[in-house]
PDB file of N, CA and C in Angstrom:
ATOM      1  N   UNK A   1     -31.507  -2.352  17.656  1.00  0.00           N
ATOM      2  CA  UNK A   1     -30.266  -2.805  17.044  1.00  0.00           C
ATOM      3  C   UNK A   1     -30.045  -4.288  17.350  1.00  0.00           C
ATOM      4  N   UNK A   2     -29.528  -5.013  16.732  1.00  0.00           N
ATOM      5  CA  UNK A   2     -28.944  -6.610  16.313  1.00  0.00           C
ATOM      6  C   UNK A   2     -28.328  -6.910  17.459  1.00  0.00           C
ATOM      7  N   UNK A   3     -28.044  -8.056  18.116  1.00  0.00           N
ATOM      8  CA  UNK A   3     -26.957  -8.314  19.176  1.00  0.00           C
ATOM      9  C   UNK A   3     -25.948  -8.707  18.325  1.00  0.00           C
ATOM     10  N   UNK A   4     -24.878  -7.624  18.253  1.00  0.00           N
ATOM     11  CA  UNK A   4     -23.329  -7.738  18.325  1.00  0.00           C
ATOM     12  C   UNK A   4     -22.490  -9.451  17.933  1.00  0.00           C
ATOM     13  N   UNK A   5     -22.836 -10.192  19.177  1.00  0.00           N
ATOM     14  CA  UNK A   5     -22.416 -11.320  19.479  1.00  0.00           C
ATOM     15  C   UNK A   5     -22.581 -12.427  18.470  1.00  0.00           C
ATOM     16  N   UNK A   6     -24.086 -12.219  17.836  1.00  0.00           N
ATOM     17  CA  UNK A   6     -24.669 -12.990  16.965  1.00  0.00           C
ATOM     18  C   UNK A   6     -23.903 -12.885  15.887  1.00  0.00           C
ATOM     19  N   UNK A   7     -23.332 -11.748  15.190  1.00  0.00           N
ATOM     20  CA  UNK A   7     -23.418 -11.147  13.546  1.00  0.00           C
ATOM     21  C   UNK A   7     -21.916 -12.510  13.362  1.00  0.00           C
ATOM     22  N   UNK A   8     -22.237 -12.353  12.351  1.00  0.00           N
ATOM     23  CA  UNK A   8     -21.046 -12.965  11.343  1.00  0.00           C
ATOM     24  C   UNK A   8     -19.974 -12.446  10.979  1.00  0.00           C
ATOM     25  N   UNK A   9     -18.984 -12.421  10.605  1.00  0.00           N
ATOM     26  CA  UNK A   9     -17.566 -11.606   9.856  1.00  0.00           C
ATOM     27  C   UNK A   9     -18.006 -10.067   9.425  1.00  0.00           C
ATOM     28  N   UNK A  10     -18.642 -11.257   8.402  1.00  0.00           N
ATOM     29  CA  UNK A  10     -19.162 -10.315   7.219  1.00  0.00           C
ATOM     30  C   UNK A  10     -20.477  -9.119   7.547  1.00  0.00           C
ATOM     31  N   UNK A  11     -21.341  -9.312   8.453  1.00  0.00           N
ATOM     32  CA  UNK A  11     -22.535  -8.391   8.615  1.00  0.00           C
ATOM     33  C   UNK A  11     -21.823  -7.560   9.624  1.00  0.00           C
ATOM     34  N   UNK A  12     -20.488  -7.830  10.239  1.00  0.00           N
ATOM     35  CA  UNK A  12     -19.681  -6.701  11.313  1.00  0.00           C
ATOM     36  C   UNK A  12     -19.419  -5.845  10.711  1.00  0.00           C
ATOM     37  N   UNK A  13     -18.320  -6.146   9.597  1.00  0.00           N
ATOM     38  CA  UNK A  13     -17.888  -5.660   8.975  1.00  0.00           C
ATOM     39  C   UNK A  13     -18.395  -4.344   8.271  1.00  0.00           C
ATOM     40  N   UNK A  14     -19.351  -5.040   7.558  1.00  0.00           N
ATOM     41  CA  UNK A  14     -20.689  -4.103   6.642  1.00  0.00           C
ATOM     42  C   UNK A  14     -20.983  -2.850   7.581  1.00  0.00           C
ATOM     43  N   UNK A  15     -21.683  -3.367   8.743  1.00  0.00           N
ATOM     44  CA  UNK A  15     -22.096  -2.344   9.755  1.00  0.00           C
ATOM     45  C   UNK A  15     -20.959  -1.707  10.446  1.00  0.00           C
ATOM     46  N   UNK A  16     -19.846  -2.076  10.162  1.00  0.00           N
ATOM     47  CA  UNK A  16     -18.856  -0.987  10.895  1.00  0.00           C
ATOM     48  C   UNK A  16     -18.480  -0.349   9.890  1.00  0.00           C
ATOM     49  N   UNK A  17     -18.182  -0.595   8.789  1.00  0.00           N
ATOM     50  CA  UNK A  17     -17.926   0.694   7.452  1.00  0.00           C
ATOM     51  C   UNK A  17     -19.552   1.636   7.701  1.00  0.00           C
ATOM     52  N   UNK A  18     -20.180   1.129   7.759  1.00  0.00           N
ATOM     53  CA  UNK A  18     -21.623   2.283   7.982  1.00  0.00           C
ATOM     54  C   UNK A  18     -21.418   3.374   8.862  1.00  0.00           C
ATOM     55  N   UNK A  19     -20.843   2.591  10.134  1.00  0.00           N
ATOM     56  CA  UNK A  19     -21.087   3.175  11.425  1.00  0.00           C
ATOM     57  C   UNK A  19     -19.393   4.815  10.924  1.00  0.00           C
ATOM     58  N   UNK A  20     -18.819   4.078  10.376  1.00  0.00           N
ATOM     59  CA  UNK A  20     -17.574   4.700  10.271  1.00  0.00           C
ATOM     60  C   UNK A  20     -17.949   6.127   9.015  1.00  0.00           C
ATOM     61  N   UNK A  21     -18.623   5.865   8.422  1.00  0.00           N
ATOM     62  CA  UNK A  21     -19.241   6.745   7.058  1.00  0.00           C
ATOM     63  C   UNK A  21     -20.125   7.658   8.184  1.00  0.00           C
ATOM     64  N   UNK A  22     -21.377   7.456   8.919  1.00  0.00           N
ATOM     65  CA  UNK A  22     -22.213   8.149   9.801  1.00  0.00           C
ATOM     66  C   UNK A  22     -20.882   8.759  10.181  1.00  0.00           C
ATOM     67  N   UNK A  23     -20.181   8.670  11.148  1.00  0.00           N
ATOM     68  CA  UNK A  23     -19.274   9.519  11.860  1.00  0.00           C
ATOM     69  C   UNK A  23     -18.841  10.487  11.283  1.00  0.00           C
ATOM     70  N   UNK A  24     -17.657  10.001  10.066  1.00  0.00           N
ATOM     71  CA  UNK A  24     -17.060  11.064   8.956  1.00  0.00           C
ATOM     72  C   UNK A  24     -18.182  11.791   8.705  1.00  0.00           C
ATOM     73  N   UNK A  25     -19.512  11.829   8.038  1.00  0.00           N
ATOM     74  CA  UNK A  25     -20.029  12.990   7.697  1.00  0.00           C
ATOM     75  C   UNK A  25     -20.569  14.164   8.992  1.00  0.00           C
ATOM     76  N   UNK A  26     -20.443  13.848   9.973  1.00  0.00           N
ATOM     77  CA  UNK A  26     -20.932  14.165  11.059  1.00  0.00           C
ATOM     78  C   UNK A  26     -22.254  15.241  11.534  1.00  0.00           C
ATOM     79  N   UNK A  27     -22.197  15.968  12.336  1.00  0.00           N
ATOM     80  CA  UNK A  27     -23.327  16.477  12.890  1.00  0.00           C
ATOM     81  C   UNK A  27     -24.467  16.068  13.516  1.00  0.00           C
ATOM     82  N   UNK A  28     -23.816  15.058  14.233  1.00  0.00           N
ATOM     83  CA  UNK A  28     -24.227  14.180  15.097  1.00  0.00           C
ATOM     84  C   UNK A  28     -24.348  15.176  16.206  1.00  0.00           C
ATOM     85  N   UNK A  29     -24.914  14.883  17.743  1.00  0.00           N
ATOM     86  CA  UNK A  29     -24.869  15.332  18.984  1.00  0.00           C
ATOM     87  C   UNK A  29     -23.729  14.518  19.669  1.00  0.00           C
ATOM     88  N   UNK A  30     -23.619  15.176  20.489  1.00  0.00           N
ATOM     89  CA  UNK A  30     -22.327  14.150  21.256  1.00  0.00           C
ATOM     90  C   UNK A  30     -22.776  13.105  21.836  1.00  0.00           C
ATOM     91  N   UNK A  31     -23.837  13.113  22.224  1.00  0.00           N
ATOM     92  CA  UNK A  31     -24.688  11.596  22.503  1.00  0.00           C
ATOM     93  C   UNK A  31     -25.054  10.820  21.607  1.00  0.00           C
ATOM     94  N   UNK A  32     -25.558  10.882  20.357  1.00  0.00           N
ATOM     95  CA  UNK A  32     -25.664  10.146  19.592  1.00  0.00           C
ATOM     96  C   UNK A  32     -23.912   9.644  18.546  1.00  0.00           C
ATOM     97  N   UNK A  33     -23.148  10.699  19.076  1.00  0.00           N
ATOM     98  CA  UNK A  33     -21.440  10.178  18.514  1.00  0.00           C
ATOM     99  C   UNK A  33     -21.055   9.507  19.544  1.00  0.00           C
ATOM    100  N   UNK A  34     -21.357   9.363  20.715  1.00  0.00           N
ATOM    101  CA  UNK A  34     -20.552   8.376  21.738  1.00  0.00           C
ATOM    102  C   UNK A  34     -21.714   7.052  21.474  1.00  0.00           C
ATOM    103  N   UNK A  35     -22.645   6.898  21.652  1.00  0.00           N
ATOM    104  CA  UNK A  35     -23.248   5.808  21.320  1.00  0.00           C
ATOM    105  C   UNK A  35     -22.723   4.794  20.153  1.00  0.00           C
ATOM    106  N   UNK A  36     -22.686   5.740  18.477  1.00  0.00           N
ATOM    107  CA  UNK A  36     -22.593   5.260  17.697  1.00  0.00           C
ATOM    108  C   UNK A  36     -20.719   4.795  17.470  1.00  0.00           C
ATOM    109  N   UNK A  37     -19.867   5.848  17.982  1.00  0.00           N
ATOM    110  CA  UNK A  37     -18.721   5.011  18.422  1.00  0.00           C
ATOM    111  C   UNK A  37     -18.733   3.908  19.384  1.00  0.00           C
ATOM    112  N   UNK A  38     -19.352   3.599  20.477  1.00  0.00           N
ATOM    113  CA  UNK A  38     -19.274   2.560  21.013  1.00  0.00           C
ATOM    114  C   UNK A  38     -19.422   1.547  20.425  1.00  0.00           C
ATOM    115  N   UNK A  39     -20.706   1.430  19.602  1.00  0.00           N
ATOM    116  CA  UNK A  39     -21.016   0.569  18.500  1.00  0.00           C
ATOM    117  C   UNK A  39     -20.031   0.371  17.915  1.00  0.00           C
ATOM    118  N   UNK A  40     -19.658   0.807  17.053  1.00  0.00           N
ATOM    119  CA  UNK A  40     -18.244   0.503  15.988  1.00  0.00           C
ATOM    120  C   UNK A  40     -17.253  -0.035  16.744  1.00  0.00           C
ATOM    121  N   UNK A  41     -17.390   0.150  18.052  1.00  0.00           N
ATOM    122  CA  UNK A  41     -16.265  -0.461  18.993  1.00  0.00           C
ATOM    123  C   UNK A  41     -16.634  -2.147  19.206  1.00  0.00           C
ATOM    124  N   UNK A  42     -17.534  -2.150  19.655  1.00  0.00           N
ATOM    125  CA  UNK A  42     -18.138  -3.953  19.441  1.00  0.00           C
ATOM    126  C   UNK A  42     -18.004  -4.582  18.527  1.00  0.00           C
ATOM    127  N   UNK A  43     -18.425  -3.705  17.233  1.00  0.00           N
ATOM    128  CA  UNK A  43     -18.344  -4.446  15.812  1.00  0.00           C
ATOM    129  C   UNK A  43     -17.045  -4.307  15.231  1.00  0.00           C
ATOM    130  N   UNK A  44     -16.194  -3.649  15.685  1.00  0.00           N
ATOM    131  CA  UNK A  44     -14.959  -4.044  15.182  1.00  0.00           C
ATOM    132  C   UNK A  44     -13.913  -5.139  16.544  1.00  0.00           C
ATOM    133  N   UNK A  45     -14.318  -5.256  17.372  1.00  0.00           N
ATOM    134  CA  UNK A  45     -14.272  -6.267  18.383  1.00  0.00           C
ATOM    135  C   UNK A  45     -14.443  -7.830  17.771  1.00  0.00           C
ATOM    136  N   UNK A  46     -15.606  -7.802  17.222  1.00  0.00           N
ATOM    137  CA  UNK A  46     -16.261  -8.454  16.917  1.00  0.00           C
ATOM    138  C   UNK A  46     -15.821  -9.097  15.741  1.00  0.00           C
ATOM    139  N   UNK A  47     -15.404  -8.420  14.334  1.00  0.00           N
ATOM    140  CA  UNK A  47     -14.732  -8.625  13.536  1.00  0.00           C
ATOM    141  C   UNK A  47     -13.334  -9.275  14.009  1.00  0.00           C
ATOM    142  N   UNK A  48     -12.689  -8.793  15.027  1.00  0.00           N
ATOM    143  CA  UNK A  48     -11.086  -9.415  15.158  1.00  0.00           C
ATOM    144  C   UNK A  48     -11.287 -10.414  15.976  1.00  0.00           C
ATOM    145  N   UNK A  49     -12.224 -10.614  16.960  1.00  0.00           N
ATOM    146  CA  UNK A  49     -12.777 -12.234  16.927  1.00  0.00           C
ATOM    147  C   UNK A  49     -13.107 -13.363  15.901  1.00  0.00           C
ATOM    148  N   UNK A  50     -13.418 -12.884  15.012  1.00  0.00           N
ATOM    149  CA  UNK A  50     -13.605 -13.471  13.905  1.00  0.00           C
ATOM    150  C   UNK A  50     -12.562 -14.317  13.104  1.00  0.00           C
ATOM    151  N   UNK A  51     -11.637 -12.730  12.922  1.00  0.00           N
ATOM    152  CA  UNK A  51     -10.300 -12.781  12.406  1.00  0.00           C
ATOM    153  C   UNK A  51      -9.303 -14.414  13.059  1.00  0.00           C
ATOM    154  N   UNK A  52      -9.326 -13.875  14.433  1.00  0.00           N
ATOM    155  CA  UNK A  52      -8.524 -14.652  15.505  1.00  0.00           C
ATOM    156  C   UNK A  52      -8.687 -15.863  15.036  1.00  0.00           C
ATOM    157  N   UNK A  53     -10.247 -16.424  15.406  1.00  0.00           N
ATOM    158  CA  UNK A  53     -10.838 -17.933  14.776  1.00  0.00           C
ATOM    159  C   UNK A  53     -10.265 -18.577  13.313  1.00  0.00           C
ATOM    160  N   UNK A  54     -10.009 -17.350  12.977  1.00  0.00           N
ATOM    161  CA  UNK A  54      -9.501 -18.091  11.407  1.00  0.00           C
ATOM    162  C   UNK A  54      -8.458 -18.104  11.513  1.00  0.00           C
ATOM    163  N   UNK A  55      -7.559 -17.078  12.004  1.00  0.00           N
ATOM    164  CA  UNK A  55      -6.001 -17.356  11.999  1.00  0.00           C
ATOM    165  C   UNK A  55      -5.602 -19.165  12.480  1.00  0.00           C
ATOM    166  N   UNK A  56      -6.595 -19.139  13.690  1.00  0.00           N
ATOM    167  CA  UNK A  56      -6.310 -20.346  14.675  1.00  0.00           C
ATOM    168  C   UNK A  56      -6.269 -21.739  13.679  1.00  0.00           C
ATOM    169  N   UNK A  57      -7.934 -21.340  13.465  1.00  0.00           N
ATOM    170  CA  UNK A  57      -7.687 -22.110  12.383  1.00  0.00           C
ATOM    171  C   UNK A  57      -6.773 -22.958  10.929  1.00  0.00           C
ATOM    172  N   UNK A  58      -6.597 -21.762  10.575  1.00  0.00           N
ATOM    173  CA  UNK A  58      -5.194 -21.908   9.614  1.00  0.00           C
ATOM    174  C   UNK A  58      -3.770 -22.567   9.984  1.00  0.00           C
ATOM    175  N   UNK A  59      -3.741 -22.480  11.232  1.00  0.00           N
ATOM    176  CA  UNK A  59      -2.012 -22.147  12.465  1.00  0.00           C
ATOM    177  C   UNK A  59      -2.718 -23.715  12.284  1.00  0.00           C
ATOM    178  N   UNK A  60      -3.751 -24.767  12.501  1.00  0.00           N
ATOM    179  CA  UNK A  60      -4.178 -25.999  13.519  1.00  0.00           C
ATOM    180  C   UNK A  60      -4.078 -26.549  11.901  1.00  0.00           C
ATOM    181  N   UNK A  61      -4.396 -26.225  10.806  1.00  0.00           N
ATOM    182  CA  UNK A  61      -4.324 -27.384   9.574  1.00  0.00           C
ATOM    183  C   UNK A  61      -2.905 -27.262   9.005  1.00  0.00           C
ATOM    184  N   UNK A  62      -2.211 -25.660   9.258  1.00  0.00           N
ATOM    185  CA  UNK A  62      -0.961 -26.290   9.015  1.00  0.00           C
ATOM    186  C   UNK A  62       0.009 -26.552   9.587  1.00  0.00           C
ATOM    187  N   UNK A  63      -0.519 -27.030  11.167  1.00  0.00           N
ATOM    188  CA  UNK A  63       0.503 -28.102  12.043  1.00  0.00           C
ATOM    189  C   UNK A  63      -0.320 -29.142  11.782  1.00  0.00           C
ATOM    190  N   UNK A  64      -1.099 -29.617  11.523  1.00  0.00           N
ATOM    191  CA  UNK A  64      -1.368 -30.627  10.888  1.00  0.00           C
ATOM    192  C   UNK A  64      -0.978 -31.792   9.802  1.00  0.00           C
ATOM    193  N   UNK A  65      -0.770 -30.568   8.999  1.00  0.00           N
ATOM    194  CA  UNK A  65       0.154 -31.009   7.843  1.00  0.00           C
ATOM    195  C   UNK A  65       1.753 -31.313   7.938  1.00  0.00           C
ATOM    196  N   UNK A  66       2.064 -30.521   9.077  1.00  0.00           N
ATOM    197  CA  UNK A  66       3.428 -30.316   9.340  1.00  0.00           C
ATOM    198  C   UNK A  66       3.621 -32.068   9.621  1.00  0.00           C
ATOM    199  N   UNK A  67       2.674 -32.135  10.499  1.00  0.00           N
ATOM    200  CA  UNK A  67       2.863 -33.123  11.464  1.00  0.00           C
ATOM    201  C   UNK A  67       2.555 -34.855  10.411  1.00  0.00           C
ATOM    202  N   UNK A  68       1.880 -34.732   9.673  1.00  0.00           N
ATOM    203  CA  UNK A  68       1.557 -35.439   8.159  1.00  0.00           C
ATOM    204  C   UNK A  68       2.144 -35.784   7.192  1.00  0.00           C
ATOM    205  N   UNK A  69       3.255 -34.510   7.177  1.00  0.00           N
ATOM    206  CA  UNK A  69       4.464 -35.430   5.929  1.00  0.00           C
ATOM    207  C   UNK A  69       5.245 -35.934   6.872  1.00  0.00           C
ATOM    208  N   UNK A  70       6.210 -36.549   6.132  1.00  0.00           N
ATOM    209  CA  UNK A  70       6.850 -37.696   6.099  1.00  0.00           C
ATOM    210  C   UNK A  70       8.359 -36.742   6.497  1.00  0.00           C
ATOM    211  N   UNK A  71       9.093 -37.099   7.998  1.00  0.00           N
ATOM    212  CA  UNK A  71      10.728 -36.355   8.098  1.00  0.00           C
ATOM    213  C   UNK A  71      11.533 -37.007   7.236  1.00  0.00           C
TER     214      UNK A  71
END
């Protein structure tokens, strides 16, 4: 499996709707359902890291702007 840390928004994302579809259909072992939930736990970790960065982002150009017009 991929390191977690690396993936992008978007390839978290992807792989946590997967990981979330595997579960729902189930008949998994309980070892292979705690594994594959853990997983989905990183990658949706992972995703709201993502998230965060952009919020920040957004919050820093529009105090930016704030700070840019004219009182």
């Amino acid at each position: 499996m991929a390191e977690i840390a690396d993936f992008g928004y978007e390839r978290a994302r992807d792989e946590l709707v997967g990981v979330v579809k595997i579960l729902e259909q189930g008949g998994l072992d309980l070892d292979e359902s705690l594994a594959l939930w853990e997983r989905g736990e990183a990658l949706a970790s992972r995703c709201e890291e993502h998230l965060a960065g952009a919020r920040r982002r957004v919050e820093d150009a529009l105090h930016r702007t704030d700070l840019e017009e004219p009182q």
